[in-house]
PDB file of N, CA and C in Angstrom:
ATOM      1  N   UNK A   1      27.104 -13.088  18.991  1.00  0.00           N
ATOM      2  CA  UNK A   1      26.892 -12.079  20.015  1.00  0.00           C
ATOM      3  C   UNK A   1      27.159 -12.687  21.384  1.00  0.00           C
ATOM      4  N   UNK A   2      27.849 -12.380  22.092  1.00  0.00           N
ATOM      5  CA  UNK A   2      28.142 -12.837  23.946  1.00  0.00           C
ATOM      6  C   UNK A   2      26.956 -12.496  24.549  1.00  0.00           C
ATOM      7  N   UNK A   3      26.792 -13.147  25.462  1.00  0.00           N
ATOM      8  CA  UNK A   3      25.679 -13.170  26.576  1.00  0.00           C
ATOM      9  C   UNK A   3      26.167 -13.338  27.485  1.00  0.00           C
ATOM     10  N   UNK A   4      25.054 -12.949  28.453  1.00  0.00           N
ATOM     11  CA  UNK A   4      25.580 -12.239  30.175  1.00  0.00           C
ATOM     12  C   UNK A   4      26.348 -13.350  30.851  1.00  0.00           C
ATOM     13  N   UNK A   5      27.300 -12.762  31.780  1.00  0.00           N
ATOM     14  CA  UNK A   5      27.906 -14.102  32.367  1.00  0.00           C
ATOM     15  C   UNK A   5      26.516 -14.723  33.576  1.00  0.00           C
ATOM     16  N   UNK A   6      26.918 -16.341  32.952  1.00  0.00           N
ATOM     17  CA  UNK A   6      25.992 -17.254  34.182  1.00  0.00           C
ATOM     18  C   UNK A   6      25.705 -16.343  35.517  1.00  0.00           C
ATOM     19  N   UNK A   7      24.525 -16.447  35.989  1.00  0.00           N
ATOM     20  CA  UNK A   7      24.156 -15.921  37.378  1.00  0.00           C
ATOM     21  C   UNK A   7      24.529 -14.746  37.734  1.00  0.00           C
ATOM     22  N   UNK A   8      24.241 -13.562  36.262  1.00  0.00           N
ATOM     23  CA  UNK A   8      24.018 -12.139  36.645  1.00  0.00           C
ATOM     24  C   UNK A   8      22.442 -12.164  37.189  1.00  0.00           C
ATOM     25  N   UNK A   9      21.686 -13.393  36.230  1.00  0.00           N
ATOM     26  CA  UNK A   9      20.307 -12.866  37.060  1.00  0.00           C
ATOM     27  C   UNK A   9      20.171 -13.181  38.098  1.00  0.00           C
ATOM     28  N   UNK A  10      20.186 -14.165  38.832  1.00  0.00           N
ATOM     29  CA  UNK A  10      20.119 -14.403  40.565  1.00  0.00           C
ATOM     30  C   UNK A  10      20.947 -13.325  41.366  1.00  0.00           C
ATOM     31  N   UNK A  11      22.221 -13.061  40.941  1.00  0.00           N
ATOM     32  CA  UNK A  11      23.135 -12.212  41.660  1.00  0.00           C
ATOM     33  C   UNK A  11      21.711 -10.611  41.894  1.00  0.00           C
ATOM     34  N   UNK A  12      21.820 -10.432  40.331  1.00  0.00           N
ATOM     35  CA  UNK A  12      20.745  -8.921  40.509  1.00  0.00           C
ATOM     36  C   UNK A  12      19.343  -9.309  41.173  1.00  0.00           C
ATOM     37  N   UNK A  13      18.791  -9.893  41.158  1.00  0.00           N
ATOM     38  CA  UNK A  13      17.232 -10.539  41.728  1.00  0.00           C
ATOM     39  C   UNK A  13      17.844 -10.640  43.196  1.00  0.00           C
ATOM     40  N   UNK A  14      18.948 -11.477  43.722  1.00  0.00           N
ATOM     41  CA  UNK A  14      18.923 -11.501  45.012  1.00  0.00           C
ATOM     42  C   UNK A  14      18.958  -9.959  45.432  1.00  0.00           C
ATOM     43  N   UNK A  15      19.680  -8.991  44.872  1.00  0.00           N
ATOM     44  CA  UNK A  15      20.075  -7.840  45.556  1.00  0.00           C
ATOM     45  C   UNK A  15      18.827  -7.569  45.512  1.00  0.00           C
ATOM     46  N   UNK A  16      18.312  -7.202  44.354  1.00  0.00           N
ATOM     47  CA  UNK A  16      17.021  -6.156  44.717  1.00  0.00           C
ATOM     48  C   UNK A  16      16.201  -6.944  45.407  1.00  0.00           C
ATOM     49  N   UNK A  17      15.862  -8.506  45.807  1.00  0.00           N
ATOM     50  CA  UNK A  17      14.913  -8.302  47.036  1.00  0.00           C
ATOM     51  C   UNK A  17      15.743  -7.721  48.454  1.00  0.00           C
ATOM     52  N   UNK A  18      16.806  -8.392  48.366  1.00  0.00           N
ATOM     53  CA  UNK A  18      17.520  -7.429  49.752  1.00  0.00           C
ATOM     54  C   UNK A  18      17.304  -6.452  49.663  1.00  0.00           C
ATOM     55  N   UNK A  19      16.966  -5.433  48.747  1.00  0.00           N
ATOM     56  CA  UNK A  19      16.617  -3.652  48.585  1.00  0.00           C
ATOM     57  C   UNK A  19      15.419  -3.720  48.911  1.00  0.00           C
ATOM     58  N   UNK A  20      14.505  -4.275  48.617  1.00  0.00           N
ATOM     59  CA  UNK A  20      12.825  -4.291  48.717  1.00  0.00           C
ATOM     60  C   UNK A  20      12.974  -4.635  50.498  1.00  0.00           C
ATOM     61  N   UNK A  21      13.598  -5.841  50.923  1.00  0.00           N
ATOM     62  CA  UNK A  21      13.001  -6.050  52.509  1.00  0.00           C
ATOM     63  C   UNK A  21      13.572  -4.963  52.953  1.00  0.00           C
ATOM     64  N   UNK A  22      14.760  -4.241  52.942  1.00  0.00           N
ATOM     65  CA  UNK A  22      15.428  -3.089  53.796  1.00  0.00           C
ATOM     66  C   UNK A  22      14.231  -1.839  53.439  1.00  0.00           C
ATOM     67  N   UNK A  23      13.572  -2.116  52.408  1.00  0.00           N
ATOM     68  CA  UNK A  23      12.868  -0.528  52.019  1.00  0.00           C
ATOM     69  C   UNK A  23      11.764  -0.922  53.284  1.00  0.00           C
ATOM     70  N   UNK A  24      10.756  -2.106  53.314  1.00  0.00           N
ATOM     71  CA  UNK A  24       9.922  -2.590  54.154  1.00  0.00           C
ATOM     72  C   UNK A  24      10.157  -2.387  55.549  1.00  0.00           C
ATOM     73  N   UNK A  25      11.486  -2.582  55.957  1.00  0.00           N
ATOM     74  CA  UNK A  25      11.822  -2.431  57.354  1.00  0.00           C
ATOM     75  C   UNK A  25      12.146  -0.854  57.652  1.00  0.00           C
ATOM     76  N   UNK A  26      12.621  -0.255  56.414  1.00  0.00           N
ATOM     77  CA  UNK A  26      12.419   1.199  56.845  1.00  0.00           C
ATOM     78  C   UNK A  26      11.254   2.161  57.058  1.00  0.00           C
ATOM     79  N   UNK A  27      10.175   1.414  56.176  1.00  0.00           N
ATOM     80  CA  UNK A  27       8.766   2.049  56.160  1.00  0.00           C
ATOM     81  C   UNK A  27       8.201   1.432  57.894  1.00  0.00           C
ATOM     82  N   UNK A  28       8.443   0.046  57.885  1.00  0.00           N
ATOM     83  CA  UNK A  28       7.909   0.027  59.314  1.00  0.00           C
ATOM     84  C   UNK A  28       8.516   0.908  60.732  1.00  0.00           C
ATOM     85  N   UNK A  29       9.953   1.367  60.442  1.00  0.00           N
ATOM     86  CA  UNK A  29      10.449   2.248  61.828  1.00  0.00           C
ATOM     87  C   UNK A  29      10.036   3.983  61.132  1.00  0.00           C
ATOM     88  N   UNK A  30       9.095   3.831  60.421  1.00  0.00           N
ATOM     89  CA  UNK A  30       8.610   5.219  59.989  1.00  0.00           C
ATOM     90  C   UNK A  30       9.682   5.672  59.118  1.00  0.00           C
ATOM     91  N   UNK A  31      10.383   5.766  58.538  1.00  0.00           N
ATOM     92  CA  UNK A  31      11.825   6.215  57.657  1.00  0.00           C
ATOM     93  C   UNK A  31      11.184   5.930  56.433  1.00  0.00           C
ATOM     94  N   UNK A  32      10.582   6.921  55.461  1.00  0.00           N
ATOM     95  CA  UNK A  32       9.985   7.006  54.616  1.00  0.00           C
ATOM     96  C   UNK A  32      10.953   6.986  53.373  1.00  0.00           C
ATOM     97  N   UNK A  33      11.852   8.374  53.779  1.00  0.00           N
ATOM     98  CA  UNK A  33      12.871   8.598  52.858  1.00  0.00           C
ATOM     99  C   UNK A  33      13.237   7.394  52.639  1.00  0.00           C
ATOM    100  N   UNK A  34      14.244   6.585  53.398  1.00  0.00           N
ATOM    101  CA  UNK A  34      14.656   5.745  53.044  1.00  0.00           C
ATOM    102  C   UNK A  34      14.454   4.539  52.237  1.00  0.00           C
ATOM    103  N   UNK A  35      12.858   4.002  52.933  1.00  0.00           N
ATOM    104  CA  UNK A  35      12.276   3.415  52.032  1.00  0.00           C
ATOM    105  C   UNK A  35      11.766   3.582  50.901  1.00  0.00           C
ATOM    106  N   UNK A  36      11.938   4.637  50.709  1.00  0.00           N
ATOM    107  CA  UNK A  36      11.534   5.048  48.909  1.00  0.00           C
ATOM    108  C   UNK A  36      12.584   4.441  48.284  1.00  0.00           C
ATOM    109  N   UNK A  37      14.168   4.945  48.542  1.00  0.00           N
ATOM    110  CA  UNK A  37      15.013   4.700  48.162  1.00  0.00           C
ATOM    111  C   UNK A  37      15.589   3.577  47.491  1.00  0.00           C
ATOM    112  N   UNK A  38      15.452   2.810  49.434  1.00  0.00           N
ATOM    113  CA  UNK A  38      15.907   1.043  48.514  1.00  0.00           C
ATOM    114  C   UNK A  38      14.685   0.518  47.649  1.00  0.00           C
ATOM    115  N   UNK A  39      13.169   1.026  47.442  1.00  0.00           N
ATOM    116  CA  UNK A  39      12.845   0.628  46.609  1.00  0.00           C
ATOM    117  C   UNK A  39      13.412   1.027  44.818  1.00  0.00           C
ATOM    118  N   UNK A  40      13.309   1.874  44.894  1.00  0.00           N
ATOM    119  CA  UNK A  40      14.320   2.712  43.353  1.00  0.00           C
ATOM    120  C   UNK A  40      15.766   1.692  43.528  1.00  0.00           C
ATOM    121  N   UNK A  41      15.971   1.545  44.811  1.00  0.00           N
ATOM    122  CA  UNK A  41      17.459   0.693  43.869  1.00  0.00           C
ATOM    123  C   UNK A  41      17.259  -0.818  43.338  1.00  0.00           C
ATOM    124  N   UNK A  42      16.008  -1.410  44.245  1.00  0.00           N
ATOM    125  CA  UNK A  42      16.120  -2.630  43.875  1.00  0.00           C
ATOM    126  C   UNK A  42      15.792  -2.800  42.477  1.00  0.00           C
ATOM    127  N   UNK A  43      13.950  -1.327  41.948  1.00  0.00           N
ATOM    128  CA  UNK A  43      13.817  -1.578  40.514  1.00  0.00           C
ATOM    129  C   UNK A  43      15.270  -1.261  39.880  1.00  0.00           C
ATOM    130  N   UNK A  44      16.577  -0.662  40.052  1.00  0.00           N
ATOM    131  CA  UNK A  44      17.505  -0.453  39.217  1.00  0.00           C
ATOM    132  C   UNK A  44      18.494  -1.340  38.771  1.00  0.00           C
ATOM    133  N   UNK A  45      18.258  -2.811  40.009  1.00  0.00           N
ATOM    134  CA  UNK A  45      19.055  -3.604  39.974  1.00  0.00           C
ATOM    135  C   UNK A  45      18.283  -4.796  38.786  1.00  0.00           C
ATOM    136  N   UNK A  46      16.628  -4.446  39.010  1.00  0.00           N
ATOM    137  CA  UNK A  46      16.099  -4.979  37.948  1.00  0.00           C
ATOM    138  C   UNK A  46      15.863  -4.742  36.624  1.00  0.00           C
ATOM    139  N   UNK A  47      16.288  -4.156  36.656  1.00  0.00           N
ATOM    140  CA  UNK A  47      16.407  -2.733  35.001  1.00  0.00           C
ATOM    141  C   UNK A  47      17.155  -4.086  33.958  1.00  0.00           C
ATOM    142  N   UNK A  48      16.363  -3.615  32.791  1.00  0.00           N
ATOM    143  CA  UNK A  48      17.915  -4.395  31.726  1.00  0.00           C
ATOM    144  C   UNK A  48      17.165  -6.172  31.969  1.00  0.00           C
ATOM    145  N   UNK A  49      16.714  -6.864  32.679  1.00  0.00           N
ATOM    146  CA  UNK A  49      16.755  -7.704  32.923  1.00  0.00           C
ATOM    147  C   UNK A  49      15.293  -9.002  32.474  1.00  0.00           C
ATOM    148  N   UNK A  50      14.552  -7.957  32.050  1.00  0.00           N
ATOM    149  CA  UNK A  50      13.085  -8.588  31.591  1.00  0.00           C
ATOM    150  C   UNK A  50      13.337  -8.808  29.940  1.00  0.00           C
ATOM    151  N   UNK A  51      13.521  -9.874  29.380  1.00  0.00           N
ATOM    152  CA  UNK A  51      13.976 -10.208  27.663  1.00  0.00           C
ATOM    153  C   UNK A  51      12.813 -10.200  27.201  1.00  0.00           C
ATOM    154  N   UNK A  52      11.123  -9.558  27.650  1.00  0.00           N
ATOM    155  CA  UNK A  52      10.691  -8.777  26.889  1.00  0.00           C
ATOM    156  C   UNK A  52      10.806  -7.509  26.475  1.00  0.00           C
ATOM    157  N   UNK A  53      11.849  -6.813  26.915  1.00  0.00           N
ATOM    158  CA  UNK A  53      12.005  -5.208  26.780  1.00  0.00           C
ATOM    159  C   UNK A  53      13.330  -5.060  26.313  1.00  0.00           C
ATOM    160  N   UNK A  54      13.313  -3.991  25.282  1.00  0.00           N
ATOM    161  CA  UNK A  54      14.684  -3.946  24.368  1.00  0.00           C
ATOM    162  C   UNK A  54      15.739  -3.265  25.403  1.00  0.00           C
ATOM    163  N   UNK A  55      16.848  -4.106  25.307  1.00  0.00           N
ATOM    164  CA  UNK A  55      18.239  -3.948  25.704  1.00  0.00           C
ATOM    165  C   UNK A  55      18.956  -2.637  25.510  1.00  0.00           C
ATOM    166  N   UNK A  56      19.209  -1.904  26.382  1.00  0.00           N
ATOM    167  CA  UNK A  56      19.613  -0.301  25.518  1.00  0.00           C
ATOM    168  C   UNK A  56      20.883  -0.225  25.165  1.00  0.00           C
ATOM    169  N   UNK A  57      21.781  -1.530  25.128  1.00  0.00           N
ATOM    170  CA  UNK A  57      23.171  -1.854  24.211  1.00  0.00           C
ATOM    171  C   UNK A  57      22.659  -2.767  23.315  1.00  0.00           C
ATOM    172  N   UNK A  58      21.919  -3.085  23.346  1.00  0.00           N
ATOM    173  CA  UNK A  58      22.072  -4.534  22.681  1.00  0.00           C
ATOM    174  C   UNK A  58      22.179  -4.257  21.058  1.00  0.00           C
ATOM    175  N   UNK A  59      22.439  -3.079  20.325  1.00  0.00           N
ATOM    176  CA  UNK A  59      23.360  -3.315  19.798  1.00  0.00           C
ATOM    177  C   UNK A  59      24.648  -3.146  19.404  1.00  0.00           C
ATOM    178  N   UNK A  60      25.057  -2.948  20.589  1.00  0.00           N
ATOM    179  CA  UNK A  60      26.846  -3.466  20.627  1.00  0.00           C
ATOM    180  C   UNK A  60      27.088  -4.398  21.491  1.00  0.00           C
ATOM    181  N   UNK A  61      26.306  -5.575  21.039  1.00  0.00           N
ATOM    182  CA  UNK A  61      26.254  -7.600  21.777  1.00  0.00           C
ATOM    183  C   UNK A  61      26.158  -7.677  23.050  1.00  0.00           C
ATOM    184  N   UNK A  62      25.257  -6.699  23.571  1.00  0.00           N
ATOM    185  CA  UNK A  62      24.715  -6.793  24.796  1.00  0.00           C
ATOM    186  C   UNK A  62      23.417  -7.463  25.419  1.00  0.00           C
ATOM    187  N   UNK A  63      23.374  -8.872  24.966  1.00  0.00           N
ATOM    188  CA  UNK A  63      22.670  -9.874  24.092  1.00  0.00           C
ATOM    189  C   UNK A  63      22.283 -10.048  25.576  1.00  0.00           C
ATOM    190  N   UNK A  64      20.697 -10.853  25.719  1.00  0.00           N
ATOM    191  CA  UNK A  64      20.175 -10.408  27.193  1.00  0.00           C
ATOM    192  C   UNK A  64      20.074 -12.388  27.100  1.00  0.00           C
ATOM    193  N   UNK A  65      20.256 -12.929  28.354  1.00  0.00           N
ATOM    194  CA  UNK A  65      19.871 -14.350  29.174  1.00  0.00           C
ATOM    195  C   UNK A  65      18.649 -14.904  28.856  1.00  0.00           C
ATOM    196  N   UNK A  66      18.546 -15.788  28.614  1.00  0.00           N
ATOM    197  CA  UNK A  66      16.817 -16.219  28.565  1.00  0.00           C
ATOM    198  C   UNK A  66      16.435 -16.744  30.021  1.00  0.00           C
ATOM    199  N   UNK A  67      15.572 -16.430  30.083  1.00  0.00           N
ATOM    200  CA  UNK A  67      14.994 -16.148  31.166  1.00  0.00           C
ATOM    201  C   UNK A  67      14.298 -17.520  31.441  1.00  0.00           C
ATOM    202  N   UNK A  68      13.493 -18.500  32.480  1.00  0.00           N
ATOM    203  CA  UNK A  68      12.794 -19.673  32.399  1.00  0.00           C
ATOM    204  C   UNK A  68      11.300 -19.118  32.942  1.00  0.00           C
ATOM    205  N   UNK A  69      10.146 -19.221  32.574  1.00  0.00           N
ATOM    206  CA  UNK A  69       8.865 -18.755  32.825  1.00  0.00           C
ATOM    207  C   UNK A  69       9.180 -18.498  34.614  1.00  0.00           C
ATOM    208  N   UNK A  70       9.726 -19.137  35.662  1.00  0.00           N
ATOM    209  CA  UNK A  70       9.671 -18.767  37.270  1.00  0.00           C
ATOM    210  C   UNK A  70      10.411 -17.901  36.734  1.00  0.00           C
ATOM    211  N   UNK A  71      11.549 -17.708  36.691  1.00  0.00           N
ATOM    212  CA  UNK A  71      12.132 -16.554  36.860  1.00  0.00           C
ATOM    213  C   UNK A  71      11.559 -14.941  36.340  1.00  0.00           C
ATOM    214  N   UNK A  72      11.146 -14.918  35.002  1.00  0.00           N
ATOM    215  CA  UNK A  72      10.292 -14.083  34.414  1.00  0.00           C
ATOM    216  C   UNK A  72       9.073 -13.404  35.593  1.00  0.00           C
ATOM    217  N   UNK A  73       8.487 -14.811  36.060  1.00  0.00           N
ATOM    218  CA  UNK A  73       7.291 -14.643  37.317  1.00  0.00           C
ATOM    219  C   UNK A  73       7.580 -13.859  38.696  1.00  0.00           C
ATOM    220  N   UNK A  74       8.788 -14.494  39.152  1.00  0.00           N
ATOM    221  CA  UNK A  74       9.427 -13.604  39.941  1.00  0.00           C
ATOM    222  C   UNK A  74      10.132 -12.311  40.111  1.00  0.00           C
ATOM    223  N   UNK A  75      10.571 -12.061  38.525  1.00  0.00           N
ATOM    224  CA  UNK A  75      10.611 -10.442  38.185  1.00  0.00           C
ATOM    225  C   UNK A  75      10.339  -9.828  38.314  1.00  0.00           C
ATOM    226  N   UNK A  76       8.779 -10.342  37.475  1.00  0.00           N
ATOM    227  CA  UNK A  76       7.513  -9.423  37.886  1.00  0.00           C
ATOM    228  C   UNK A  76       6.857  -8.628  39.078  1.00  0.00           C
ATOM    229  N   UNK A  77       7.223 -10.172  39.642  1.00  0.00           N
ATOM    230  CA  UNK A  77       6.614 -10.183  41.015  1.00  0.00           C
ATOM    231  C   UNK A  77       7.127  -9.400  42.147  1.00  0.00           C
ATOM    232  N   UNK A  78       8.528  -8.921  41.716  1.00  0.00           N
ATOM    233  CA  UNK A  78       9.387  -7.969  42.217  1.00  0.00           C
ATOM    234  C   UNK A  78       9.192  -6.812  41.933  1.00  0.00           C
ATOM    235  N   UNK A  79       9.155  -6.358  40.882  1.00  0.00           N
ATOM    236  CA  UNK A  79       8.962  -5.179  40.146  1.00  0.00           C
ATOM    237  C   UNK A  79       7.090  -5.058  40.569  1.00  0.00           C
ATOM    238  N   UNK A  80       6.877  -5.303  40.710  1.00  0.00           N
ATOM    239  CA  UNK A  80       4.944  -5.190  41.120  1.00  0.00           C
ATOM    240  C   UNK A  80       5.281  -4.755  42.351  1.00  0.00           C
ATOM    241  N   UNK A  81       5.907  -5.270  43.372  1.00  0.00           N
ATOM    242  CA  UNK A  81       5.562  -4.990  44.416  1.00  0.00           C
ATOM    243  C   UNK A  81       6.311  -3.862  45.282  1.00  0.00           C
ATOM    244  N   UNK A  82       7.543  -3.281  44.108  1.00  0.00           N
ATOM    245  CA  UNK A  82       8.362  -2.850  44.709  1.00  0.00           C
ATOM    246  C   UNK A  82       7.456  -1.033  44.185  1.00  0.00           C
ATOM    247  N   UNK A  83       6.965  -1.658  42.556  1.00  0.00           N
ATOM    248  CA  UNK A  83       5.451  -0.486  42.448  1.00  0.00           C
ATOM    249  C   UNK A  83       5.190  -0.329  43.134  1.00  0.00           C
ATOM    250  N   UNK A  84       4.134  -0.642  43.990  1.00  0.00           N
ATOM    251  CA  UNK A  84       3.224  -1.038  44.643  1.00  0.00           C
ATOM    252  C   UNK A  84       3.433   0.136  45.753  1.00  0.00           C
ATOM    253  N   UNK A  85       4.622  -0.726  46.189  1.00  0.00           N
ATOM    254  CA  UNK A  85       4.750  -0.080  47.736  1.00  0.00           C
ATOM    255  C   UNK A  85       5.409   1.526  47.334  1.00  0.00           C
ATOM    256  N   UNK A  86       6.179   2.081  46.263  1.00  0.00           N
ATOM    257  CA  UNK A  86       6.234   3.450  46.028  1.00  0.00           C
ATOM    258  C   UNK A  86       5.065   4.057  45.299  1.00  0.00           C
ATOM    259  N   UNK A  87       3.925   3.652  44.882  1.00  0.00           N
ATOM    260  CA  UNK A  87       2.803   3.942  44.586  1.00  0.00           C
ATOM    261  C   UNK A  87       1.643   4.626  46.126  1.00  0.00           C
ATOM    262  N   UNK A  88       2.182   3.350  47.129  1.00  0.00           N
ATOM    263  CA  UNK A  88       1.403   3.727  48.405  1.00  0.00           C
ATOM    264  C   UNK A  88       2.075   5.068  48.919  1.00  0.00           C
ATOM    265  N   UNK A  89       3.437   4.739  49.601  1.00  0.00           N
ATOM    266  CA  UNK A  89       4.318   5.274  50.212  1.00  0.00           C
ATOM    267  C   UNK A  89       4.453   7.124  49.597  1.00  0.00           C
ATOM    268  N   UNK A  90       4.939   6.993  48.384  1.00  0.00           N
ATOM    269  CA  UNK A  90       5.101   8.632  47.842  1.00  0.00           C
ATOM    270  C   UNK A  90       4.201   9.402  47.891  1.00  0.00           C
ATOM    271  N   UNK A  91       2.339   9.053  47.711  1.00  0.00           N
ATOM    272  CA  UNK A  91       1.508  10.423  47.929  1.00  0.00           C
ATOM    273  C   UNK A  91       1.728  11.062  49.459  1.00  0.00           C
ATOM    274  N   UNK A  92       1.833   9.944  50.159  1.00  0.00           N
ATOM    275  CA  UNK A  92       1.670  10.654  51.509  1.00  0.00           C
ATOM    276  C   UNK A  92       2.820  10.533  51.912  1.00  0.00           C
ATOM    277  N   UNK A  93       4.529  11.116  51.282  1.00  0.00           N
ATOM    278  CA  UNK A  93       5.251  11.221  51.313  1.00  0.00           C
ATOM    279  C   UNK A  93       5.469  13.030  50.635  1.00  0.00           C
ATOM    280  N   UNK A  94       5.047  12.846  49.539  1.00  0.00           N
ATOM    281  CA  UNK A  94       5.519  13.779  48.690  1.00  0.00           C
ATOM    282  C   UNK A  94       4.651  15.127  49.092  1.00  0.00           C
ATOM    283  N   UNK A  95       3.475  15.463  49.225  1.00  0.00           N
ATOM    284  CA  UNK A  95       2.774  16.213  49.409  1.00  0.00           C
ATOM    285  C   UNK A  95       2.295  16.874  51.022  1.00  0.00           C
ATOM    286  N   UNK A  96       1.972  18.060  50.760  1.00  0.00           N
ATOM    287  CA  UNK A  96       2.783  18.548  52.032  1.00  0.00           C
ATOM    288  C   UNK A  96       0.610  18.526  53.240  1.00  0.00           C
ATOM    289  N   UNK A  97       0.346  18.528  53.888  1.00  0.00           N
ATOM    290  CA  UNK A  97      -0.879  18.655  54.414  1.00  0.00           C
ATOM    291  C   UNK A  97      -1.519  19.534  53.525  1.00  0.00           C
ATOM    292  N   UNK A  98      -3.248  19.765  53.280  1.00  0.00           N
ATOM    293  CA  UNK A  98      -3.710  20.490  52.687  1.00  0.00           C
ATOM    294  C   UNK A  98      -3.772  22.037  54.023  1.00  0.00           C
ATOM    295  N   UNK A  99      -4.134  23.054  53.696  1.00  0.00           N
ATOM    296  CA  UNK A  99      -4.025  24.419  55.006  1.00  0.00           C
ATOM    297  C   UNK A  99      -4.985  24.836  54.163  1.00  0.00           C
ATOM    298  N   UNK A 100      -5.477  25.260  55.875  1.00  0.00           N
ATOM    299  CA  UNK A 100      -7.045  25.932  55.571  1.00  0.00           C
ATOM    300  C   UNK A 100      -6.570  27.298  54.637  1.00  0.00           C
ATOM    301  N   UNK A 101      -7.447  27.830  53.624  1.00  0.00           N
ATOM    302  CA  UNK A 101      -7.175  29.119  52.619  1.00  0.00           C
ATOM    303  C   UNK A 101      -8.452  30.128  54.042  1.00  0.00           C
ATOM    304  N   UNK A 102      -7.913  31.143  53.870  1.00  0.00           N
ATOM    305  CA  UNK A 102      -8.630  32.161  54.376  1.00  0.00           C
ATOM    306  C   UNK A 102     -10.206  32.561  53.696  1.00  0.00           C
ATOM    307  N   UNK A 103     -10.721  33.026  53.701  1.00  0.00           N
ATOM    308  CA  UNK A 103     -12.008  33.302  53.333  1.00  0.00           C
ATOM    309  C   UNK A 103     -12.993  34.975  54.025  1.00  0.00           C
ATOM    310  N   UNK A 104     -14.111  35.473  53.246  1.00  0.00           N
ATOM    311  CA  UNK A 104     -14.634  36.268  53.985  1.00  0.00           C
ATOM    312  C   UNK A 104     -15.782  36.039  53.775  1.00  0.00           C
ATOM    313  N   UNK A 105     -16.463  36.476  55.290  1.00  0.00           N
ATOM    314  CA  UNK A 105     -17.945  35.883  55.413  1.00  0.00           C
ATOM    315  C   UNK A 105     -18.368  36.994  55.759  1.00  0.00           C
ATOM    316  N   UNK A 106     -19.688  37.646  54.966  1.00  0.00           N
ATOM    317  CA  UNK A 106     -20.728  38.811  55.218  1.00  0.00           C
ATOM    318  C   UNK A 106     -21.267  38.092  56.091  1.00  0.00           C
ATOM    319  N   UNK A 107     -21.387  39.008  57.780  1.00  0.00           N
ATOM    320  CA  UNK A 107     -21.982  38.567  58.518  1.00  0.00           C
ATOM    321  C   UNK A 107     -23.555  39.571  58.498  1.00  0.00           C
ATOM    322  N   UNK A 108     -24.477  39.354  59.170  1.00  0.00           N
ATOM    323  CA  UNK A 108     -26.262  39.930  59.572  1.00  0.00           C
ATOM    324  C   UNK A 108     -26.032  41.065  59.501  1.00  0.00           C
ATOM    325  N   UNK A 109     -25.271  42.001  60.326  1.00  0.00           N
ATOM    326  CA  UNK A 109     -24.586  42.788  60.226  1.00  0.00           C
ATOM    327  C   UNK A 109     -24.608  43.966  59.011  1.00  0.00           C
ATOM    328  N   UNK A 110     -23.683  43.010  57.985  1.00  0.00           N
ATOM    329  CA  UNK A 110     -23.123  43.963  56.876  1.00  0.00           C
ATOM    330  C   UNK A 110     -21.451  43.884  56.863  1.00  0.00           C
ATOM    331  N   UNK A 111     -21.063  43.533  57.793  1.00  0.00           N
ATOM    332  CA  UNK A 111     -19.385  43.649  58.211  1.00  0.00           C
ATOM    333  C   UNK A 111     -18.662  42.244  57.686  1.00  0.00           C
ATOM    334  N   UNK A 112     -17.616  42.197  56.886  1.00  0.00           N
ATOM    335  CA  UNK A 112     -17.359  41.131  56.593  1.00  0.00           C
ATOM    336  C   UNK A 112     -16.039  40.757  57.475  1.00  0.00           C
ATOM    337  N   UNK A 113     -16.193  39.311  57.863  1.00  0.00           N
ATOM    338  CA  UNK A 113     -15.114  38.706  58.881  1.00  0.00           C
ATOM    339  C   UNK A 113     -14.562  37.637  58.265  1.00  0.00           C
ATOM    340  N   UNK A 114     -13.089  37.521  58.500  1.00  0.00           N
ATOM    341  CA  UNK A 114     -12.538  36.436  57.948  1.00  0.00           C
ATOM    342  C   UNK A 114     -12.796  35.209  58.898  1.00  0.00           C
ATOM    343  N   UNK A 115     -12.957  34.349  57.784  1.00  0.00           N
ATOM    344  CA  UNK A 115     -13.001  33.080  58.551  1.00  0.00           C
ATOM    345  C   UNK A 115     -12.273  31.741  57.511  1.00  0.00           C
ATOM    346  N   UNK A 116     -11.937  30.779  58.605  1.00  0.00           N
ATOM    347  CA  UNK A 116     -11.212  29.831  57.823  1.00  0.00           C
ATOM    348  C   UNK A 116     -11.577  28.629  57.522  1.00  0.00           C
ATOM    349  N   UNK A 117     -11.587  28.247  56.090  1.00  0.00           N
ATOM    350  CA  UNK A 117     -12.109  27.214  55.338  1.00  0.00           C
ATOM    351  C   UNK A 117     -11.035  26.097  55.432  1.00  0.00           C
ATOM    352  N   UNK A 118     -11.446  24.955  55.595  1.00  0.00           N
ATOM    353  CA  UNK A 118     -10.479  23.766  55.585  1.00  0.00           C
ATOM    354  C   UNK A 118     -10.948  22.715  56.450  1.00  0.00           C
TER     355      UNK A 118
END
């Protein structure tokens, strides 16, 4: 079975941290969108690449690199954080403010008046 050419993994690991710091520098000038983004590309550049998780060619000799325990660590450590930060980033991305719902309140009276809950 062939295996990956030498230094697909550094090549893909370097990119996706370059995707992870550009997502970081977009979240800091407020650019949310964006930073969602390069995070999704960097996990995509890490996809395929952890030789605990089955290969989705591998069988037609798409035979995966062995990996050395740092490198494995630093995977992780990529993929955690690139979680991480679309875990923070998307609730208060994705969802829109909560708005007060209307309501009616029997006032002393007898007369009921709307009033707003929120």
């Amino acid at each position: 079975m062939a295996t990956q050419p030498e230094g697909v993994f550094e090549s893909r690991m370097q990119q996706a941290i370059r995707y992870k710091a550009e997502g970081n520098q977009h979240y800091k000038e407020k650019r949310v969108r964006e930073a969602i983004s390069r995070y999704h590309w960097a996990l995509m550049h890490l996809r395929g690449l952890d030789p605990s998780e089955p290969a989705p060619l591998q069988a037609f000799g798409g035979e995966k690199e062995k990996l050395s325990p740092e490198q494995v660590e630093l995977l992780h450590s990529v993929e955690c954080d690139c979680y991480n930060n679309l875990a923070g980033k998307l609730p208060a991305f994705s969802y829109p403010p909560p708005t007060p719902s209307p309501s009616i309140e029997i006032t002393s009276n007898g007369y009921a008046s709307p009033i707003m809950l929120g």
